[in-house]
C-alpha atoms as a PDB file:
ATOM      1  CA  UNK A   1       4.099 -25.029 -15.452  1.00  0.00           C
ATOM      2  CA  UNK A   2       3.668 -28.700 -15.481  1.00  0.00           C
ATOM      3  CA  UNK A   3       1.147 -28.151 -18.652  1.00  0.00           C
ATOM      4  CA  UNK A   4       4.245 -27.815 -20.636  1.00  0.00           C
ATOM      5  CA  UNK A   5       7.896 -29.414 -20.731  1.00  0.00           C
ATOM      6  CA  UNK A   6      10.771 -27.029 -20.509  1.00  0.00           C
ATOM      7  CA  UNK A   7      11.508 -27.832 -24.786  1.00  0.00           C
ATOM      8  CA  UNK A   8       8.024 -26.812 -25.428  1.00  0.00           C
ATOM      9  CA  UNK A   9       8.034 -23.794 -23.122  1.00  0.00           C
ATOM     10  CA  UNK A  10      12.020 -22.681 -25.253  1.00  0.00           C
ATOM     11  CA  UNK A  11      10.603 -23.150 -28.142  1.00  0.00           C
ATOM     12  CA  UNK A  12       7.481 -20.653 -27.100  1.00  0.00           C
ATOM     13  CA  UNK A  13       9.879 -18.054 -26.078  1.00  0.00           C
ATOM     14  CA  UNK A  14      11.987 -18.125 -29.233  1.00  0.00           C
ATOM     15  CA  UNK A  15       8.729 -17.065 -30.612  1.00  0.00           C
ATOM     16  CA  UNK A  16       8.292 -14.014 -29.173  1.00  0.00           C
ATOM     17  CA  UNK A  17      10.112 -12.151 -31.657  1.00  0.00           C
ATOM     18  CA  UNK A  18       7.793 -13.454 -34.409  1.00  0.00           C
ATOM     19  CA  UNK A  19       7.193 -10.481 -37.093  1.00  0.00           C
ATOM     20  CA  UNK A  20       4.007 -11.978 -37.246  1.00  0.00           C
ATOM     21  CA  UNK A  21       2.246 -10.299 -34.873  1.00  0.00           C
ATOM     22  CA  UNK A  22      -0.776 -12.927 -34.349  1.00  0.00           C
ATOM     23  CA  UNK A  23       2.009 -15.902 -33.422  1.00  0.00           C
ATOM     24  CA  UNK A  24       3.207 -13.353 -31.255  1.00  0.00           C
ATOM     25  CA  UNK A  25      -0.096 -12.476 -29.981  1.00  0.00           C
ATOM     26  CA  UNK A  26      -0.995 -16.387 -29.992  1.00  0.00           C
ATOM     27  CA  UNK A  27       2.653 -17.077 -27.771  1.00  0.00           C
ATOM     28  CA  UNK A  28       1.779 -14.496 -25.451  1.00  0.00           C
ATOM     29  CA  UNK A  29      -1.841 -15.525 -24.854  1.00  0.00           C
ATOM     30  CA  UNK A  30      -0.294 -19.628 -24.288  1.00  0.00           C
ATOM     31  CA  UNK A  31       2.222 -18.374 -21.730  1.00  0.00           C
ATOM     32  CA  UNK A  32      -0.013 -15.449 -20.175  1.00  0.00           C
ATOM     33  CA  UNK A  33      -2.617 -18.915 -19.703  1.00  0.00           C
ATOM     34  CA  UNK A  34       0.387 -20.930 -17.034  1.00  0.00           C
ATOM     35  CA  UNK A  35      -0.339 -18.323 -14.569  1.00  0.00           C
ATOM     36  CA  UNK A  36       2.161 -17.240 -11.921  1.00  0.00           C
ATOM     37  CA  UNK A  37       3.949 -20.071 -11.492  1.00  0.00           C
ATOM     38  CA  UNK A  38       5.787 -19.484 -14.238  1.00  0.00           C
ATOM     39  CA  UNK A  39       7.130 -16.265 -13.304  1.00  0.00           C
ATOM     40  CA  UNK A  40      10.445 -17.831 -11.938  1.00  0.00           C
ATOM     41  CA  UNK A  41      11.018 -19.359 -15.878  1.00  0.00           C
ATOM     42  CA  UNK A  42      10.321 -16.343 -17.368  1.00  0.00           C
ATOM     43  CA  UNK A  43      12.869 -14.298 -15.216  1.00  0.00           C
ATOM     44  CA  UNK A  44      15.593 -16.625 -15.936  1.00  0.00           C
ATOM     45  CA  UNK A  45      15.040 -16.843 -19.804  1.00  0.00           C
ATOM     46  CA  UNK A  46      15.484 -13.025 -19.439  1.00  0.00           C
ATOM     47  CA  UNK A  47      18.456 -12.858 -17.648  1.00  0.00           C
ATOM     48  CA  UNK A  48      20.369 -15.998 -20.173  1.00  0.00           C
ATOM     49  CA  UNK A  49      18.441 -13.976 -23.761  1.00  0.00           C
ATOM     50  CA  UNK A  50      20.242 -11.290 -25.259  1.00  0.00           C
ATOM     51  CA  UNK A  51      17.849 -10.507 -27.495  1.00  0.00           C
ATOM     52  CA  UNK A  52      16.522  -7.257 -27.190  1.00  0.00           C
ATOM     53  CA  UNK A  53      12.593  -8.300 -28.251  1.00  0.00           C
ATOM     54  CA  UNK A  54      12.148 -11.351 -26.384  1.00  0.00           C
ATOM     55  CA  UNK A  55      13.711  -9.513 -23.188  1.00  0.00           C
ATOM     56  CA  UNK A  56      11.055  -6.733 -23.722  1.00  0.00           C
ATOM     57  CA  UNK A  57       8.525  -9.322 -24.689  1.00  0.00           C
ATOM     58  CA  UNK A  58       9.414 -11.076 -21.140  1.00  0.00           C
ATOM     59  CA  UNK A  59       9.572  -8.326 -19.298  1.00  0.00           C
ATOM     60  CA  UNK A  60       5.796  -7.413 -20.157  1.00  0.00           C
ATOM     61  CA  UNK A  61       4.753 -10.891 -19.743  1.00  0.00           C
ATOM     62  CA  UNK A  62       6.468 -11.116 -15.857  1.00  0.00           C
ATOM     63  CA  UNK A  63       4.464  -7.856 -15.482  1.00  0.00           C
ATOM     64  CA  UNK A  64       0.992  -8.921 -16.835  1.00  0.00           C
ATOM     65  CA  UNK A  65       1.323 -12.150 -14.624  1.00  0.00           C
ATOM     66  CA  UNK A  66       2.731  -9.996 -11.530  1.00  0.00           C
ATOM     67  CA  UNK A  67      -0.545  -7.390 -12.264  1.00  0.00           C
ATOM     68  CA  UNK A  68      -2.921 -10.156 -12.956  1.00  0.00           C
ATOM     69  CA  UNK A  69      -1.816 -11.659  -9.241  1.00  0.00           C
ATOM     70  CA  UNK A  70      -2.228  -8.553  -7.313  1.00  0.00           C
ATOM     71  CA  UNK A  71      -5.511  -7.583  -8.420  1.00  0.00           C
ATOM     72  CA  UNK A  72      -6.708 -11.356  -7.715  1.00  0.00           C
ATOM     73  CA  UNK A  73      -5.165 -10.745  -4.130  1.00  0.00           C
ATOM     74  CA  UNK A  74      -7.383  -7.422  -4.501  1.00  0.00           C
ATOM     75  CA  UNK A  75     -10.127  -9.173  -5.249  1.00  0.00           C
ATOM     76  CA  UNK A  76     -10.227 -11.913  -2.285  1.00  0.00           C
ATOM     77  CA  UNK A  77      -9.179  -9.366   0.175  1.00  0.00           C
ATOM     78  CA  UNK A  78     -11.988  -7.476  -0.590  1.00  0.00           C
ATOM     79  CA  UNK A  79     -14.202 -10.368  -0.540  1.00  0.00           C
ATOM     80  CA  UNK A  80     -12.541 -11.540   3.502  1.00  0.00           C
ATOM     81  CA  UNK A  81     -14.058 -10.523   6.471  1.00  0.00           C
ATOM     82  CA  UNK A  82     -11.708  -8.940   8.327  1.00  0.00           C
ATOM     83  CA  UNK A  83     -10.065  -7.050   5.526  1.00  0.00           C
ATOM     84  CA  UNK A  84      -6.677  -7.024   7.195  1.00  0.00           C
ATOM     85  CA  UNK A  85      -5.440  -3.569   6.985  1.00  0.00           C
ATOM     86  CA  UNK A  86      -1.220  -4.614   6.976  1.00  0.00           C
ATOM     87  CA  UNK A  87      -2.379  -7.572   4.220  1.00  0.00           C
ATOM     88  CA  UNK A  88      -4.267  -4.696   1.970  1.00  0.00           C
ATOM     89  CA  UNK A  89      -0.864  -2.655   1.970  1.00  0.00           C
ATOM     90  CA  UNK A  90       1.100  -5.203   1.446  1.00  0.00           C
ATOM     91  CA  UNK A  91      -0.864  -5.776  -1.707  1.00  0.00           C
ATOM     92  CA  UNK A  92      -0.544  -2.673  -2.562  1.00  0.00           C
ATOM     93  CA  UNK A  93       2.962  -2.816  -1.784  1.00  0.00           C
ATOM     94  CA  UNK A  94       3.867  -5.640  -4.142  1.00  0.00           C
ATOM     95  CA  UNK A  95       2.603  -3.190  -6.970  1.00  0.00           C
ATOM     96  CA  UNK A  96       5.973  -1.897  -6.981  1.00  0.00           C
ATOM     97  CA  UNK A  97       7.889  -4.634  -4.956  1.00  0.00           C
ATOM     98  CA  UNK A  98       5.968  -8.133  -6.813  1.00  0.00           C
ATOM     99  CA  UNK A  99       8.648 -10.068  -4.809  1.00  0.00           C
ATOM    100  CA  UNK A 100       8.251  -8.633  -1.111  1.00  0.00           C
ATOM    101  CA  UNK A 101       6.893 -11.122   1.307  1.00  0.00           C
ATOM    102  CA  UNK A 102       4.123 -10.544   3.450  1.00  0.00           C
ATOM    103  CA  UNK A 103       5.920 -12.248   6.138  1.00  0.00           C
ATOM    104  CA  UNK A 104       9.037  -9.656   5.710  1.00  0.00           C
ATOM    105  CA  UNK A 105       6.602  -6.464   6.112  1.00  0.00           C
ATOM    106  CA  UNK A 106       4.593  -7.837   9.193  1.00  0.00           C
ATOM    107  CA  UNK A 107       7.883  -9.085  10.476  1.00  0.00           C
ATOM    108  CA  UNK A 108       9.190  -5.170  10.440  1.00  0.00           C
ATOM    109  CA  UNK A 109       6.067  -3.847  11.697  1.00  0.00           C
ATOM    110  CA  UNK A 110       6.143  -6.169  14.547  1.00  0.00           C
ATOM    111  CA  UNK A 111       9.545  -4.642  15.739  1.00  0.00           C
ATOM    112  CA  UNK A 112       7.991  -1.353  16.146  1.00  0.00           C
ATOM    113  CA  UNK A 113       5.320  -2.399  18.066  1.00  0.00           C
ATOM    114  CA  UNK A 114       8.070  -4.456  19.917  1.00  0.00           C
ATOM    115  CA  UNK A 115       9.749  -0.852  20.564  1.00  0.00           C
ATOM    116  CA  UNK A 116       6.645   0.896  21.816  1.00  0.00           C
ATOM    117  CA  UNK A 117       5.150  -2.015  23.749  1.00  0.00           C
ATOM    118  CA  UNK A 118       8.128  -1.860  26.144  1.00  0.00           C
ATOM    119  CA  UNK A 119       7.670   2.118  26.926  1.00  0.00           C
ATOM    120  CA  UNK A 120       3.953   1.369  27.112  1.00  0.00           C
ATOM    121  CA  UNK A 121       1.734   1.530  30.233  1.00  0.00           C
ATOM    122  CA  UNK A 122      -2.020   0.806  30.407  1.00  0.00           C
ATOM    123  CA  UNK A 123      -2.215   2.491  33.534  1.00  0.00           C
ATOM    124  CA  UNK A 124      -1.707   5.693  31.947  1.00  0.00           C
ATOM    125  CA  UNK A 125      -4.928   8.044  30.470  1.00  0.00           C
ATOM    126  CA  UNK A 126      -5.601   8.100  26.917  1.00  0.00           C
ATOM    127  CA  UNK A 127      -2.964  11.684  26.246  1.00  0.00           C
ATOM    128  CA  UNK A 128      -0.168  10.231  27.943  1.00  0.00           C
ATOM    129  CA  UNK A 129      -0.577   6.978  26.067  1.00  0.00           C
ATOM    130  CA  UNK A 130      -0.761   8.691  22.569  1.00  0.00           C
ATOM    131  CA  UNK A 131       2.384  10.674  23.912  1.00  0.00           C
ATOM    132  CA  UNK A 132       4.288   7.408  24.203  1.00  0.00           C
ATOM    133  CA  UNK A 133       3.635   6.253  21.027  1.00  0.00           C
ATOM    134  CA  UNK A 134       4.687  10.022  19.567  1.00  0.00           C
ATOM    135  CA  UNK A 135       7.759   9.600  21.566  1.00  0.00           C
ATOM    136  CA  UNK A 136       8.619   6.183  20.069  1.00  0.00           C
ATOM    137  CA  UNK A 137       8.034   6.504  16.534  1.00  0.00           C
ATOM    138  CA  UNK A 138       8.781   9.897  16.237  1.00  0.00           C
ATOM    139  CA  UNK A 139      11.704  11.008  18.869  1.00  0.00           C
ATOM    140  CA  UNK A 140      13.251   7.561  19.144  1.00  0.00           C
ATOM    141  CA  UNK A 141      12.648   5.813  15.771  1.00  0.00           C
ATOM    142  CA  UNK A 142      12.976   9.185  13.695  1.00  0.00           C
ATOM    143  CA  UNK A 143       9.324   8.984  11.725  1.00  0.00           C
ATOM    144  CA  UNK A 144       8.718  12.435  10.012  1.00  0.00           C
ATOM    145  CA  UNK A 145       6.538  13.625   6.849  1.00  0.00           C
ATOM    146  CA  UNK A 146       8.152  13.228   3.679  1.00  0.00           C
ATOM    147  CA  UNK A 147       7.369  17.072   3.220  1.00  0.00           C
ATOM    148  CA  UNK A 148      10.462  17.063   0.339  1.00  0.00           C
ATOM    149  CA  UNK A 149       8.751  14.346  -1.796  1.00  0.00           C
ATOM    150  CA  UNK A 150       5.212  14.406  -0.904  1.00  0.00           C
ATOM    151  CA  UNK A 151       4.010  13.073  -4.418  1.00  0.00           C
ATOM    152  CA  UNK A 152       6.406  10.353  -4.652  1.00  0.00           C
ATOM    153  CA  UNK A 153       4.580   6.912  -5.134  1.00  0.00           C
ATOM    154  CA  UNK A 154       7.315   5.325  -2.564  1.00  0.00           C
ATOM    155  CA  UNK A 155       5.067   7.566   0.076  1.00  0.00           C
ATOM    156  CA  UNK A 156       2.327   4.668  -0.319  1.00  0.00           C
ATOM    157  CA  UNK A 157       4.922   1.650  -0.483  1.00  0.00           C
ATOM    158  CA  UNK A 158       4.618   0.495   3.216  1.00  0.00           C
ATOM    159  CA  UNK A 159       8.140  -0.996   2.471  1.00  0.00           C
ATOM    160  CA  UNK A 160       9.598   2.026   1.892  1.00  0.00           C
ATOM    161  CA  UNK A 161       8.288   4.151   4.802  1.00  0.00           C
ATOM    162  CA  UNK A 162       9.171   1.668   7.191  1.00  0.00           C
ATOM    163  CA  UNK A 163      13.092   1.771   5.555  1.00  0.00           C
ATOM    164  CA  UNK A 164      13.429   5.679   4.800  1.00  0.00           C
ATOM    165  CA  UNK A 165      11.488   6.633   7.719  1.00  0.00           C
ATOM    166  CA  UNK A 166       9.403   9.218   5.626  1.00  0.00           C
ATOM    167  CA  UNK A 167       5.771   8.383   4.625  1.00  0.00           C
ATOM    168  CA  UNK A 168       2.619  10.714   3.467  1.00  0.00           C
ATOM    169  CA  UNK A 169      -0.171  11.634   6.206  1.00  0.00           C
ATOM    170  CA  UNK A 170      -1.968   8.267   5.131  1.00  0.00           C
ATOM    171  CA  UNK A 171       1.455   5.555   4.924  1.00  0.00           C
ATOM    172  CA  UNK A 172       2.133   7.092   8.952  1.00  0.00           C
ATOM    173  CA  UNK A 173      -1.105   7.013   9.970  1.00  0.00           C
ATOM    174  CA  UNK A 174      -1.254   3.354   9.087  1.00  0.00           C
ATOM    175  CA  UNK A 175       1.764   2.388  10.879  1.00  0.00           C
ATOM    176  CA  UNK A 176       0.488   4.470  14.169  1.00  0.00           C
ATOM    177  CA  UNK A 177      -3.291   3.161  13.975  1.00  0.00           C
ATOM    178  CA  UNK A 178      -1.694  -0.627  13.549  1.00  0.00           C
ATOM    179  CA  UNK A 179       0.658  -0.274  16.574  1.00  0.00           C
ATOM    180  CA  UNK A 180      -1.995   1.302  18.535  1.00  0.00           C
ATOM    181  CA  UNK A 181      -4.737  -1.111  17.674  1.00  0.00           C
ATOM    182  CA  UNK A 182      -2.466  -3.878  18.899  1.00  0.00           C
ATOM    183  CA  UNK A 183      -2.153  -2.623  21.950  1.00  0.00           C
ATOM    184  CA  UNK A 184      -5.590  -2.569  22.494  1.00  0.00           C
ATOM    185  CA  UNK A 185      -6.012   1.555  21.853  1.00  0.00           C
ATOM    186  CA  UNK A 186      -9.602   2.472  20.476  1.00  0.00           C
ATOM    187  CA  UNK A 187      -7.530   4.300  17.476  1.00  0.00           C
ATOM    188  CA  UNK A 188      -8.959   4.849  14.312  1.00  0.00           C
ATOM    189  CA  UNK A 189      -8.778   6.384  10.763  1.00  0.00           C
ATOM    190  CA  UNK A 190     -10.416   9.207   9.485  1.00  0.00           C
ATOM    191  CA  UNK A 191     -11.225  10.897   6.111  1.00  0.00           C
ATOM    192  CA  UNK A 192     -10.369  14.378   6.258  1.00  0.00           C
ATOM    193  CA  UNK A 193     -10.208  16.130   2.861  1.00  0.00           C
ATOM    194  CA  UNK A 194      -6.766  16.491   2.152  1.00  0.00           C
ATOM    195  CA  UNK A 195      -5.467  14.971   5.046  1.00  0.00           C
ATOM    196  CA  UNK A 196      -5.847  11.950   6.696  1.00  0.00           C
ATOM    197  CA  UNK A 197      -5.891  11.263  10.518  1.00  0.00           C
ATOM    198  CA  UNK A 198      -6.544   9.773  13.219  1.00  0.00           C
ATOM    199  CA  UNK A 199      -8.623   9.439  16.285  1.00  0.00           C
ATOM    200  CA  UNK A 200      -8.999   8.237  20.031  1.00  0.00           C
ATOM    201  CA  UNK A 201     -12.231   7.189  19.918  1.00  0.00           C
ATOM    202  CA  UNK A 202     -13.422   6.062  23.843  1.00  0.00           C
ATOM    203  CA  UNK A 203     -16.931   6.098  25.712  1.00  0.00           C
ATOM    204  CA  UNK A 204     -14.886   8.501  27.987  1.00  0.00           C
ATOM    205  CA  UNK A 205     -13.335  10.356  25.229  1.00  0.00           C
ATOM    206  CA  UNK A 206     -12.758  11.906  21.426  1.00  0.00           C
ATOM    207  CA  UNK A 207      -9.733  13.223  20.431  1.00  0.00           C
ATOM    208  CA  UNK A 208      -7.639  13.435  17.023  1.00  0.00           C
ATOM    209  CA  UNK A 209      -4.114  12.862  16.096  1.00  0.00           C
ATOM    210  CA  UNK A 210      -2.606  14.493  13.357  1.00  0.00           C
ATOM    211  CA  UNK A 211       0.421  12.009  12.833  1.00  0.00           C
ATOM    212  CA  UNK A 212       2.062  13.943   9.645  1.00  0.00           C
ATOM    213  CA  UNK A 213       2.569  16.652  11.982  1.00  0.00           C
ATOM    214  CA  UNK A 214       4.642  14.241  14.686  1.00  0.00           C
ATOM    215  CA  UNK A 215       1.317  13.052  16.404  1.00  0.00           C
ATOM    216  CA  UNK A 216      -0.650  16.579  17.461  1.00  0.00           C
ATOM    217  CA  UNK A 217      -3.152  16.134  19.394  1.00  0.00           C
ATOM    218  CA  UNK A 218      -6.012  18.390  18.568  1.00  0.00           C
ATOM    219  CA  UNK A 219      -9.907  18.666  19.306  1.00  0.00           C
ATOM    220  CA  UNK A 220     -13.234  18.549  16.895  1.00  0.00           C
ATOM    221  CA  UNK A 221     -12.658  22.265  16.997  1.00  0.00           C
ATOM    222  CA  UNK A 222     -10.059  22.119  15.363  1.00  0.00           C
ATOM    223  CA  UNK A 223     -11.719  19.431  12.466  1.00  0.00           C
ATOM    224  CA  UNK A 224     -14.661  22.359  12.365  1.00  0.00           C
ATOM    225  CA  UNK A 225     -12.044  25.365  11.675  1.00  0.00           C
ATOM    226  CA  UNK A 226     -10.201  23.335   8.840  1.00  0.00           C
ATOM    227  CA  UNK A 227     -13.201  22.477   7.096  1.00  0.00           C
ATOM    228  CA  UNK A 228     -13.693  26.291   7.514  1.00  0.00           C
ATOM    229  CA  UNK A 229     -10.445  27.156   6.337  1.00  0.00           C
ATOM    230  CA  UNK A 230     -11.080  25.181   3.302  1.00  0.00           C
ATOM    231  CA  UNK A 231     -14.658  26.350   2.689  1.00  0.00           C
ATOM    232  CA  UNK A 232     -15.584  22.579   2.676  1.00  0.00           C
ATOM    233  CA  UNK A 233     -18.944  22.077   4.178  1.00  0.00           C
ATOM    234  CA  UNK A 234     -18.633  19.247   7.531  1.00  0.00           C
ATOM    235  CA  UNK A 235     -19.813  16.045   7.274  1.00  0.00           C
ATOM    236  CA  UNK A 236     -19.971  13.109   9.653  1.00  0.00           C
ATOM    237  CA  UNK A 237     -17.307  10.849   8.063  1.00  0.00           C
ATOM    238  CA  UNK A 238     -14.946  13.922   8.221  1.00  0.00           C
ATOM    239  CA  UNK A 239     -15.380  13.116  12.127  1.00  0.00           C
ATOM    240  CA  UNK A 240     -15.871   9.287  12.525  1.00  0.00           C
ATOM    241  CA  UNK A 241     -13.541   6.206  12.196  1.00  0.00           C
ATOM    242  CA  UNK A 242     -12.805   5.448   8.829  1.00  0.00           C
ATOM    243  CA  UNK A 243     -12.135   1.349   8.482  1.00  0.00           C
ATOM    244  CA  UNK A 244      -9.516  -0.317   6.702  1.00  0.00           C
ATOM    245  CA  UNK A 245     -11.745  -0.678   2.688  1.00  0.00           C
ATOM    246  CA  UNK A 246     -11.486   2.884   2.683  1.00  0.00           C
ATOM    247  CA  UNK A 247      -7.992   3.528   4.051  1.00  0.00           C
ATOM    248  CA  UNK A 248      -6.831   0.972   1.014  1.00  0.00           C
ATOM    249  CA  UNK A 249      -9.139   3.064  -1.086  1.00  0.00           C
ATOM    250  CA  UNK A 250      -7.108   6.186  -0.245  1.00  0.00           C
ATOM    251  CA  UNK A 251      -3.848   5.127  -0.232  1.00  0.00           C
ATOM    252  CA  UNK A 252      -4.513   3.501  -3.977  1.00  0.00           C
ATOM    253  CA  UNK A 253      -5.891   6.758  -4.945  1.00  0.00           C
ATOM    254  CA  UNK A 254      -2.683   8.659  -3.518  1.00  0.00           C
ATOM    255  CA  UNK A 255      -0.544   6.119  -5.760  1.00  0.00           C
ATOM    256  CA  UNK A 256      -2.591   7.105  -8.841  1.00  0.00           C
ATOM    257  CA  UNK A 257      -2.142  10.792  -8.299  1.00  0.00           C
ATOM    258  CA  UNK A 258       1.868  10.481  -7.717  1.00  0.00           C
ATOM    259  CA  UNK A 259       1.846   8.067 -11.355  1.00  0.00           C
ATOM    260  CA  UNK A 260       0.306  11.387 -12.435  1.00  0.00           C
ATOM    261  CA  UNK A 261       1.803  14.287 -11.869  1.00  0.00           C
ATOM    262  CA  UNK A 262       4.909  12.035 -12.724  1.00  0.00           C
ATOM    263  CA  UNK A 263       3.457  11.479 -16.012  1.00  0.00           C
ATOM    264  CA  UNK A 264       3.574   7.824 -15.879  1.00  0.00           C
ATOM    265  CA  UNK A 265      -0.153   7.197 -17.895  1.00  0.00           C
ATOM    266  CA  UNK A 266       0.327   3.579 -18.242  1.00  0.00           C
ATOM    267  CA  UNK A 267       0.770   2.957 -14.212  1.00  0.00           C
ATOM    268  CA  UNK A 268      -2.030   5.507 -13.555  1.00  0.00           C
ATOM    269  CA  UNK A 269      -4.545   3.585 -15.545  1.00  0.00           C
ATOM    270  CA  UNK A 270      -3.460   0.087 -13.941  1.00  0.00           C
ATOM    271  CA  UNK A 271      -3.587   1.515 -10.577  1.00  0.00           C
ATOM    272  CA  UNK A 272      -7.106   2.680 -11.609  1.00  0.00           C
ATOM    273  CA  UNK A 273      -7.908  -0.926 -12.191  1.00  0.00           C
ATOM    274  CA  UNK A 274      -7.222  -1.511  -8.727  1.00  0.00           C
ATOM    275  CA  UNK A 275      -8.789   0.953  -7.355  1.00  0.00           C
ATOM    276  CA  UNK A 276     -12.618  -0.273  -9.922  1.00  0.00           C
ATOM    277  CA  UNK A 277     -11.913  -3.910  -8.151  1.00  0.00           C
ATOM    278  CA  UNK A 278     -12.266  -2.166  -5.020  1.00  0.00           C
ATOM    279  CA  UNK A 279     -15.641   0.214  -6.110  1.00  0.00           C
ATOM    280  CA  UNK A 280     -17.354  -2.892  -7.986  1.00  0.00           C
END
């Protein structure tokens, strides 16, 4: 924001109501050019403007700079090595939420690996283990499927699972498979069709864990007769760990078909922008 003094950056926004639609376009392009830092500005010219236009002229602007930040934060996350799962839906997160902290949501899902750690024991077999973990986030800390609002697009704000306790099968696997893996469990995604779950994954043993339905437990079986039951032929990644590219993948996807069947075209195509970042 230093490019411009606060005179020269008024004067811009008392432009943004030009009837002249290239000034406006010219304006837009100037402040569009300051980047993010200039987000903070922007937000308090709205709040001291009463004009109608500039406000809506601001608001777009705060969200073209917001949008233009996430899918850069898209972009080098895809580009990292590790592709930290919690960072990817925080990203996602701050689709909805541009001013939630990463620190905040890793702060929250630290507590609830605080609460399971201390009902953990790693002398215990891999089913009693899993049956800990159900216990916490399910009996103690009140987790369920959002079964009333399934298509809601809060289902894939991380934020807002961990504060209404009600997710989608992919938003509560995520918070299960992150707890787990930090305590060391061989848990993992997978890509079922229609439902995503996870799995114990061991040299000793396979199982899967259906965590919308309050962590199941249930066998490759089971995987064969629900392929079955949808007439789907099987394939190996609808048995295998899944990693954390293609759970962002998902969840993106899930947040482009709740924009839909709300009718909201204009967040369905941006969150389609996200998800070509990702696919490039």
């Amino acid at each position: 924001m230093d490019q411009l003094s606060p005179s020269e950056l008024n004067a811009l926004i008392s432009l943004l109501d030009d009837t002249d639609q290239e000034v406006k376009g010219h304006v837009r392009d100037r402040l569009m050019s300051l980047g993010a830092d200039i987000i903070p500005f922007l937000e308090e010219k709205w709040e001291t403007n009463f004009n109608p236009e500039i406000q809506r002229e601001l608001e777009f602007l705060v969200h073209e700079l917001q949008f233009s930040q996430l899918k850069a934060r898209l972009e080098d996350w895809k580009k990292s090595e590790d592709r930290d799962l919690l960072a990817g839906l925080w990203i996602i997160n701050t689709y909805q939420y541009p001013d939630l902290e990463f620190q905040k949501l890793n702060a929250d899902m630290h507590q609830i690996y605080f609460e399971v750690w201390t009902a953990f024991s790693n002398d215990l077999g891999p089913y009693d283990q899993i049956k800990i973990i159900n216990n916490v986030l399910f009996n103690k800390l009140r987790f369920s499927a959002n079964t009333k609002n399934f298509h809601s697009p809060g289902n894939s704000m991380l934020s807002t699972v961990l504060d209404t306790k009600k997710g989608n099968p992919i938003s509560l696997c995520a918070i299960y498979l992150l707890v787990a893996q930090k305590l060391g469990l061989p848990v993992y995604g997978v890509n079922l069709p229609n439902l995503f779950v996870l799995t114990y994954k061991s040299e000793d043993v396979t199982f899967y864990i259906n965590v919308f339905n309050k962590g199941l437990i249930f066998r490759r079986q089971d995987v064969f007769n629900y392929l079955e039951h949808l007439k789907i032929p099987p394939k190996d990644e609808y048995f295998e760990p899944t990693d954390s590219f293609h759970i962002i993948l998902r969840s993106l996807r899930n947040l482009a078909n709740s924009f839909e069947k709300l009718g909201e075209a204009e967040k369905v195509e941006e969150i389609k922008s996200l998800i070509q970042i990702l696919l490039d």
